[in-house]
PDB file of N, CA and C in Angstrom:
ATOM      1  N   UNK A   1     235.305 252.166   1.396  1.00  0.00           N
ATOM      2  CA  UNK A   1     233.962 252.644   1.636  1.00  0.00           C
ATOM      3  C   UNK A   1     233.714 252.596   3.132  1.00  0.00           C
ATOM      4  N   UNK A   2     233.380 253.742   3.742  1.00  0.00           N
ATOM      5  CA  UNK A   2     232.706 253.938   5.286  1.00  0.00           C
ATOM      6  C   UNK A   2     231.566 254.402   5.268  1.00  0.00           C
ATOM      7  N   UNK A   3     230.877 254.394   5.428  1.00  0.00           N
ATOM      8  CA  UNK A   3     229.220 254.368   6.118  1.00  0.00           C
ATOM      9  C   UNK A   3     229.213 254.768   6.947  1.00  0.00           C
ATOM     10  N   UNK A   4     229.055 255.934   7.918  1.00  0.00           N
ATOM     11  CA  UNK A   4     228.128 255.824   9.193  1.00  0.00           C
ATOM     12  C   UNK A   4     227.052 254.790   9.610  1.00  0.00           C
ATOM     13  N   UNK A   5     227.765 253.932  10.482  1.00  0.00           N
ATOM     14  CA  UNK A   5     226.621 253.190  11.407  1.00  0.00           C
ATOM     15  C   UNK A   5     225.829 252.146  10.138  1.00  0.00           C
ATOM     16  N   UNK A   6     226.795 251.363   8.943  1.00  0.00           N
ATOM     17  CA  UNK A   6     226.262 250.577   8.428  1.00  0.00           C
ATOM     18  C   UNK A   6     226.964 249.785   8.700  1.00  0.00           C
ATOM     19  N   UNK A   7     226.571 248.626   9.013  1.00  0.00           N
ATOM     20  CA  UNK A   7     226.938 247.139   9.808  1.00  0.00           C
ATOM     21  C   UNK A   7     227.159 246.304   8.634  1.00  0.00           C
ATOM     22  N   UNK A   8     228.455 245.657   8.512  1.00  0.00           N
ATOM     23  CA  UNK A   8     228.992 244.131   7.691  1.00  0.00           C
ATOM     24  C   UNK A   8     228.330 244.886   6.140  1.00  0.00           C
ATOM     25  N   UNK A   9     228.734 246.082   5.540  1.00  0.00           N
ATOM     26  CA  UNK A   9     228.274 246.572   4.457  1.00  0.00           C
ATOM     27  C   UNK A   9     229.666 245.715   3.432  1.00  0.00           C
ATOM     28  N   UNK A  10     229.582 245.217   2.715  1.00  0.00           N
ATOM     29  CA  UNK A  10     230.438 244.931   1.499  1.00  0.00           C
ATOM     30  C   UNK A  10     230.252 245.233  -0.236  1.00  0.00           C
ATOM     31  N   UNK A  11     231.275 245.255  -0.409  1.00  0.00           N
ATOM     32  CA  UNK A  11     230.927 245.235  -2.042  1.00  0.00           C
ATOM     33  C   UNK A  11     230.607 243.959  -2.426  1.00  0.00           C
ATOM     34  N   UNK A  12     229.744 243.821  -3.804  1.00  0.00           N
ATOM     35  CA  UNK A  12     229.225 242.562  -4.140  1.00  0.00           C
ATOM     36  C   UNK A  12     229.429 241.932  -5.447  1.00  0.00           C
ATOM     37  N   UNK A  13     230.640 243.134  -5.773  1.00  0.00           N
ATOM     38  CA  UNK A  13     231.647 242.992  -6.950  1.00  0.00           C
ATOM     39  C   UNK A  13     232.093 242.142  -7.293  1.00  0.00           C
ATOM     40  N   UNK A  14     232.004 241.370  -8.628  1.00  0.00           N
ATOM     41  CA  UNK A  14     232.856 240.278  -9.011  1.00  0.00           C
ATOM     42  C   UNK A  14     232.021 239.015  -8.673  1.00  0.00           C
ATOM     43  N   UNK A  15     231.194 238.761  -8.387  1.00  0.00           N
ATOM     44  CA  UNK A  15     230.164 237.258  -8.070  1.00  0.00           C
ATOM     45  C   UNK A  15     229.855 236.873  -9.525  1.00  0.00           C
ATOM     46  N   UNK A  16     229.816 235.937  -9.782  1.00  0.00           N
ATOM     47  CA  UNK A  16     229.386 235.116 -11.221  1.00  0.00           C
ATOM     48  C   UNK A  16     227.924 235.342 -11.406  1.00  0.00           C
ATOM     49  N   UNK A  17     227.773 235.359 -12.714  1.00  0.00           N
ATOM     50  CA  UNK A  17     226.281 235.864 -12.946  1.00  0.00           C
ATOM     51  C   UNK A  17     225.836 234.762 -14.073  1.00  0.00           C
ATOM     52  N   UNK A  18     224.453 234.494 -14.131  1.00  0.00           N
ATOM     53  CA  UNK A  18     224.227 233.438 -14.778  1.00  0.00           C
ATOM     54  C   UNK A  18     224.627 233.216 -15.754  1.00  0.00           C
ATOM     55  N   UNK A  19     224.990 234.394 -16.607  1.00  0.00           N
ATOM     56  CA  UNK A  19     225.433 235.096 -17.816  1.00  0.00           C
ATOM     57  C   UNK A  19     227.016 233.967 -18.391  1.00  0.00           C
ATOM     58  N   UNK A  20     227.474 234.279 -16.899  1.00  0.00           N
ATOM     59  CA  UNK A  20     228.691 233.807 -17.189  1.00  0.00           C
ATOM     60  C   UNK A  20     229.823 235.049 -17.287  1.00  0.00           C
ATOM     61  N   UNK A  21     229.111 236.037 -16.591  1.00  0.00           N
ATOM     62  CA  UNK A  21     230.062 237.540 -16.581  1.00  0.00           C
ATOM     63  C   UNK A  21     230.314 237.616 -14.816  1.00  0.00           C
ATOM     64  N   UNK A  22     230.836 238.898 -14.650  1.00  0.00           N
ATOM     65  CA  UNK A  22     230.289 239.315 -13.091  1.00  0.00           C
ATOM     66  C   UNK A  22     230.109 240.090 -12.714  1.00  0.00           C
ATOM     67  N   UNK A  23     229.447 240.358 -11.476  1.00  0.00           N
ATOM     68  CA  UNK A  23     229.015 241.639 -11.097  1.00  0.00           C
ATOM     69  C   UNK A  23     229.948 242.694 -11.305  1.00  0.00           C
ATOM     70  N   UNK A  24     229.803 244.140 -11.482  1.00  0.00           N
ATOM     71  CA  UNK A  24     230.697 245.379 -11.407  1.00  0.00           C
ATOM     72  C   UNK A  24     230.668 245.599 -10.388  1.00  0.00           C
ATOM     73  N   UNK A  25     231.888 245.907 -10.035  1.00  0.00           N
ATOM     74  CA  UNK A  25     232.543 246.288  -8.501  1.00  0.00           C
ATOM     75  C   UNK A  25     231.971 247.864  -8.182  1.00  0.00           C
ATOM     76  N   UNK A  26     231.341 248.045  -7.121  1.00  0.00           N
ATOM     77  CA  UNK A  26     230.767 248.789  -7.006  1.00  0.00           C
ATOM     78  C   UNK A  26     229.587 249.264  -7.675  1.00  0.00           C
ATOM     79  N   UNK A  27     228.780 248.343  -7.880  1.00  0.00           N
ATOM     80  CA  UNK A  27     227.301 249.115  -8.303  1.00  0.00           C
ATOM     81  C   UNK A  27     226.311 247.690  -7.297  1.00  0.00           C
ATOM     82  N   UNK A  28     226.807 247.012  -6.786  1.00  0.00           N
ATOM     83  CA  UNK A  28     225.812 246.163  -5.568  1.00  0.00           C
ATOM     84  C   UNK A  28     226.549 246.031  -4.745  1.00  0.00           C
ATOM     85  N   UNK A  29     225.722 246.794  -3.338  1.00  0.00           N
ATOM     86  CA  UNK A  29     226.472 246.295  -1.622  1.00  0.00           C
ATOM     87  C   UNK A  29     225.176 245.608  -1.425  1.00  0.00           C
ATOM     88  N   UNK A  30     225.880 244.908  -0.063  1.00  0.00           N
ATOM     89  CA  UNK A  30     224.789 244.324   0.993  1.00  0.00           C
ATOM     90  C   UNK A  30     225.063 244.854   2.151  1.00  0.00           C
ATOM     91  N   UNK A  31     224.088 245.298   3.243  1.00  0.00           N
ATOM     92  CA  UNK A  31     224.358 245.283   4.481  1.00  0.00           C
ATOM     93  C   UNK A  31     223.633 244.994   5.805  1.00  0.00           C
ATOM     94  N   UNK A  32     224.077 244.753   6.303  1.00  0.00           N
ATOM     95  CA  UNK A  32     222.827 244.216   7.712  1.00  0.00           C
ATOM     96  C   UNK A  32     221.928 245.382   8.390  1.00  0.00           C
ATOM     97  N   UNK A  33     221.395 245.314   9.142  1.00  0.00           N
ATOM     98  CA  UNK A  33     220.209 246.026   9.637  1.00  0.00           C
ATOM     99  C   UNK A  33     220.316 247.683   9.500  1.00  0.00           C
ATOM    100  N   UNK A  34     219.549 248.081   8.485  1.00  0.00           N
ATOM    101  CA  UNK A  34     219.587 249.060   8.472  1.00  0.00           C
ATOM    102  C   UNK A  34     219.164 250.389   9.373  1.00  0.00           C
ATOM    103  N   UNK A  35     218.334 250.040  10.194  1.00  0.00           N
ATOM    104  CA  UNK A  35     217.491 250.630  11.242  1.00  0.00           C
ATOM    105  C   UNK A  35     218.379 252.008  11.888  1.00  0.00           C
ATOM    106  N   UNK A  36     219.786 251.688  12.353  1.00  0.00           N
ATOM    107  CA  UNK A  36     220.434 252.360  13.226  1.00  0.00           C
ATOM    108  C   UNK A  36     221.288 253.126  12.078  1.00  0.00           C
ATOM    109  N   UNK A  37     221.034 253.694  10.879  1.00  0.00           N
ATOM    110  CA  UNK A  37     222.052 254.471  10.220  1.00  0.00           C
ATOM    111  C   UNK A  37     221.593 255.653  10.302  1.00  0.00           C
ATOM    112  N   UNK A  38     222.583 256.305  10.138  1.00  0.00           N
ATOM    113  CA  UNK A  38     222.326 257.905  10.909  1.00  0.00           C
ATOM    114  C   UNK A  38     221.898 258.934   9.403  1.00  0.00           C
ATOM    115  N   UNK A  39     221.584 260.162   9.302  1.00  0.00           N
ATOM    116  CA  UNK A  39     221.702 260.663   8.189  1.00  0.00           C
ATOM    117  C   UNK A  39     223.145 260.872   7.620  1.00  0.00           C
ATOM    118  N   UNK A  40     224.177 260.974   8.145  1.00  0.00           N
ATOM    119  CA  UNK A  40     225.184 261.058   7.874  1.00  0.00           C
ATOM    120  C   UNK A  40     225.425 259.764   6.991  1.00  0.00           C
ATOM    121  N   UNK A  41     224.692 258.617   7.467  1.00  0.00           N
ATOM    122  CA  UNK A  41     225.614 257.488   6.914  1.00  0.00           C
ATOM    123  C   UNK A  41     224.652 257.364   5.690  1.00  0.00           C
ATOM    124  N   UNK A  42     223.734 257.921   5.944  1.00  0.00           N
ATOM    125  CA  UNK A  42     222.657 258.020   4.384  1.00  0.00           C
ATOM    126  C   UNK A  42     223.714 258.780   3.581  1.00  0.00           C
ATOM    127  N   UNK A  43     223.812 259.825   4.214  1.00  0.00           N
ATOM    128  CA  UNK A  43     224.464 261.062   3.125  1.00  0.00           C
ATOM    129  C   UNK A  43     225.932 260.202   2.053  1.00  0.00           C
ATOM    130  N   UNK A  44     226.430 259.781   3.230  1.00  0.00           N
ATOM    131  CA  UNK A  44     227.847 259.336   2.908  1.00  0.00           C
ATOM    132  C   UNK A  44     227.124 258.114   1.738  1.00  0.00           C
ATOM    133  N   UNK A  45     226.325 256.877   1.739  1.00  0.00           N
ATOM    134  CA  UNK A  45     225.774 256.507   0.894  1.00  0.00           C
ATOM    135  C   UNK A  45     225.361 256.883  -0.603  1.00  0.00           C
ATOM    136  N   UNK A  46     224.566 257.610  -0.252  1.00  0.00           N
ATOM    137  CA  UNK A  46     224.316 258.680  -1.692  1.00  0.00           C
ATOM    138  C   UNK A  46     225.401 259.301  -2.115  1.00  0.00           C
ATOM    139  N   UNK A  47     226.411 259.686  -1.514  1.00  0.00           N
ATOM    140  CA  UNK A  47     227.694 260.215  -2.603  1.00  0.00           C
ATOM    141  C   UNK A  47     228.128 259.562  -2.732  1.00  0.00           C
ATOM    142  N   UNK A  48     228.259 257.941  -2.451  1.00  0.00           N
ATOM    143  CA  UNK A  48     229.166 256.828  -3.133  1.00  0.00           C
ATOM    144  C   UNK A  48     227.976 256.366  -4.467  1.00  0.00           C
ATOM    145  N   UNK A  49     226.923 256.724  -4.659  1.00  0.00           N
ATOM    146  CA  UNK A  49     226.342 256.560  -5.887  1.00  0.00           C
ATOM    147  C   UNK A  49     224.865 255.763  -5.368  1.00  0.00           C
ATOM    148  N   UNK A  50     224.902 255.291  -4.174  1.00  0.00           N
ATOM    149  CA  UNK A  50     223.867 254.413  -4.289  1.00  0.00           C
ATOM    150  C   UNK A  50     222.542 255.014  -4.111  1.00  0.00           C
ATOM    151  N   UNK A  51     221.644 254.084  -5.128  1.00  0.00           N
ATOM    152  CA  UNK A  51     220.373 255.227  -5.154  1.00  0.00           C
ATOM    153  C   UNK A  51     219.066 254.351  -5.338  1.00  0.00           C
ATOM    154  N   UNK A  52     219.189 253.042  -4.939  1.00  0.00           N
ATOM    155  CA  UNK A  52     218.160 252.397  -4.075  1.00  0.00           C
ATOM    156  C   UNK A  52     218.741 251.385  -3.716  1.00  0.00           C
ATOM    157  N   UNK A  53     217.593 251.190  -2.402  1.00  0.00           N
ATOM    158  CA  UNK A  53     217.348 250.142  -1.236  1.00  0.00           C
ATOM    159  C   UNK A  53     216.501 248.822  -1.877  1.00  0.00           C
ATOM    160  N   UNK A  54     217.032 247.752  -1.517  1.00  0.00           N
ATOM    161  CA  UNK A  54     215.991 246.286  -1.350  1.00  0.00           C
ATOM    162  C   UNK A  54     216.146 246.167  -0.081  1.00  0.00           C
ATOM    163  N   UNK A  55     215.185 246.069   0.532  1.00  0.00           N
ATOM    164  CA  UNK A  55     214.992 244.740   1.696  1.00  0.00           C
ATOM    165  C   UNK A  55     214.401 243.917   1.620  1.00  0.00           C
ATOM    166  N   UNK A  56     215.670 243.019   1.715  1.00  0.00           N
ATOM    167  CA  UNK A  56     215.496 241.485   1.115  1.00  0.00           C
ATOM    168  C   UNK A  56     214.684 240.644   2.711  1.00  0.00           C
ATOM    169  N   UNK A  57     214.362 241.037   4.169  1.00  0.00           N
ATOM    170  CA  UNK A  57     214.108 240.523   4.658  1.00  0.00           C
ATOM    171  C   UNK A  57     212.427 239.856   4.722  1.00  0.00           C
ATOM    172  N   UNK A  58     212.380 238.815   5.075  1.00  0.00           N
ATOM    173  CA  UNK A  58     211.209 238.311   4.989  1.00  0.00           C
ATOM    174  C   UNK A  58     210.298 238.782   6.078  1.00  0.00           C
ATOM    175  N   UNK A  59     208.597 239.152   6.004  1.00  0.00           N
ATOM    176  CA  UNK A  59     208.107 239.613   6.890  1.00  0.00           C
ATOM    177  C   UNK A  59     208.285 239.367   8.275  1.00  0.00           C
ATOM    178  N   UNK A  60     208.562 237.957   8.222  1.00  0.00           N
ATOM    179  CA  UNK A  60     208.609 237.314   9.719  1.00  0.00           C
ATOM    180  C   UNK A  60     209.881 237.899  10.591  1.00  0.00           C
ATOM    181  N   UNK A  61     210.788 238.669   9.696  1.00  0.00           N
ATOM    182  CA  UNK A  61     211.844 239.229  10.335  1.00  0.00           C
ATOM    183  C   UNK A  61     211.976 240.470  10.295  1.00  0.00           C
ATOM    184  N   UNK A  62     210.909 240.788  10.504  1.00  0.00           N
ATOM    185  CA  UNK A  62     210.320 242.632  10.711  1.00  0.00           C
ATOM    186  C   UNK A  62     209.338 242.794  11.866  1.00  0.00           C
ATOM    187  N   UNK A  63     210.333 243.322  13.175  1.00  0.00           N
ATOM    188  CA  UNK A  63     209.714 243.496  14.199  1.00  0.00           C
ATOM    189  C   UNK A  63     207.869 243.961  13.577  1.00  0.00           C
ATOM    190  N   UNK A  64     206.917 243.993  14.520  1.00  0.00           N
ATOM    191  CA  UNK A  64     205.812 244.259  14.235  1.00  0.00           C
ATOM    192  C   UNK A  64     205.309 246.418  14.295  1.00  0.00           C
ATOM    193  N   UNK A  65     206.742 246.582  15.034  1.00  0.00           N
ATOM    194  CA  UNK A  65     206.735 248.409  15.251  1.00  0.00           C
ATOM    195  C   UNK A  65     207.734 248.650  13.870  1.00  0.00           C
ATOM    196  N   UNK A  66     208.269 248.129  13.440  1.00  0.00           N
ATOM    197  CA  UNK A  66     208.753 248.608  12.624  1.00  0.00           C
ATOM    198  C   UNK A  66     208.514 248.356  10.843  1.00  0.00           C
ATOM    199  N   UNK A  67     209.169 249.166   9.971  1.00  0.00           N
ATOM    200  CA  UNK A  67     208.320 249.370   8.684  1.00  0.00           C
ATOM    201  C   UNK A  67     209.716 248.683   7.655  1.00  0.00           C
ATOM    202  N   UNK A  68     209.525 248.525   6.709  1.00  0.00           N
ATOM    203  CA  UNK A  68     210.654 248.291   6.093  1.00  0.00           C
ATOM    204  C   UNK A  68     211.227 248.759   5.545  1.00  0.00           C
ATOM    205  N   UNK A  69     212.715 248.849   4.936  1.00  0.00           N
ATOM    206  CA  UNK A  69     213.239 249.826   4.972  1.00  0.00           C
ATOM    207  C   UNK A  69     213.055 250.462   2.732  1.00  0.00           C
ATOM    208  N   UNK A  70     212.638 251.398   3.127  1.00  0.00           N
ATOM    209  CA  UNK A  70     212.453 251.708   1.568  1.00  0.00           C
ATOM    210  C   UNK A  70     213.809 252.442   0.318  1.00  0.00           C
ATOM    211  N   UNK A  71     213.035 252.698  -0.917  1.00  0.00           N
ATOM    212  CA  UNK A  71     214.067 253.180  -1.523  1.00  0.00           C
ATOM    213  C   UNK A  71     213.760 254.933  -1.085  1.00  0.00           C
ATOM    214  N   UNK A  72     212.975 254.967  -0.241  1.00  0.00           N
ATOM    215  CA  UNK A  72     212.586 256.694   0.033  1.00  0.00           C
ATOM    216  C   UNK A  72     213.656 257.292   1.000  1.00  0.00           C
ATOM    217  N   UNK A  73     214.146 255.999   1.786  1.00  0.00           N
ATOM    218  CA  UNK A  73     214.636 256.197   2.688  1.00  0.00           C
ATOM    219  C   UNK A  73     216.413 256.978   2.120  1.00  0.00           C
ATOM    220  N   UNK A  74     216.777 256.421   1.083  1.00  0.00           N
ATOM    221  CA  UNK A  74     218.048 257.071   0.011  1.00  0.00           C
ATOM    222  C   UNK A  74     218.410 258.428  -0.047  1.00  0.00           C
TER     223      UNK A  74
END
């Protein structure tokens, strides 16, 4: 998986779930600051399947100019 301009993106495949199962490989990434991804790296996103955003960051770590990042943004 390449991304345009997505930073420390991984798969989140295979983590233990309370269940006692694990995650499916490829249906949860994580990645760091989303701010600087280009449309390209959107595009390239959406044809690997993904088709929403969390931002998991807490307000206090959201500059005050900036918005957070949504599932609109997909």
């Amino acid at each position: 998986m390449t991304w345009e301009v997505f930073f420390n993106t991984r798969d989140l495949g295979g983590l233990p779930t309370k269940s006692g199962t694990t995650t499916s490989c490829g249906a949860f990434f994580r990645a760091a600051d989303l701010r600087f991804v280009t449309e390209t790296g959107w595009a390239q996103a959406r044809e690997s399947g993904v088709r929403t955003v969390i931002d998991l960051r807490n307000p206090d770590e959201i500059r005050p100019t900036e918005a957070p990042v949504t599932a609109q943004a997909v």
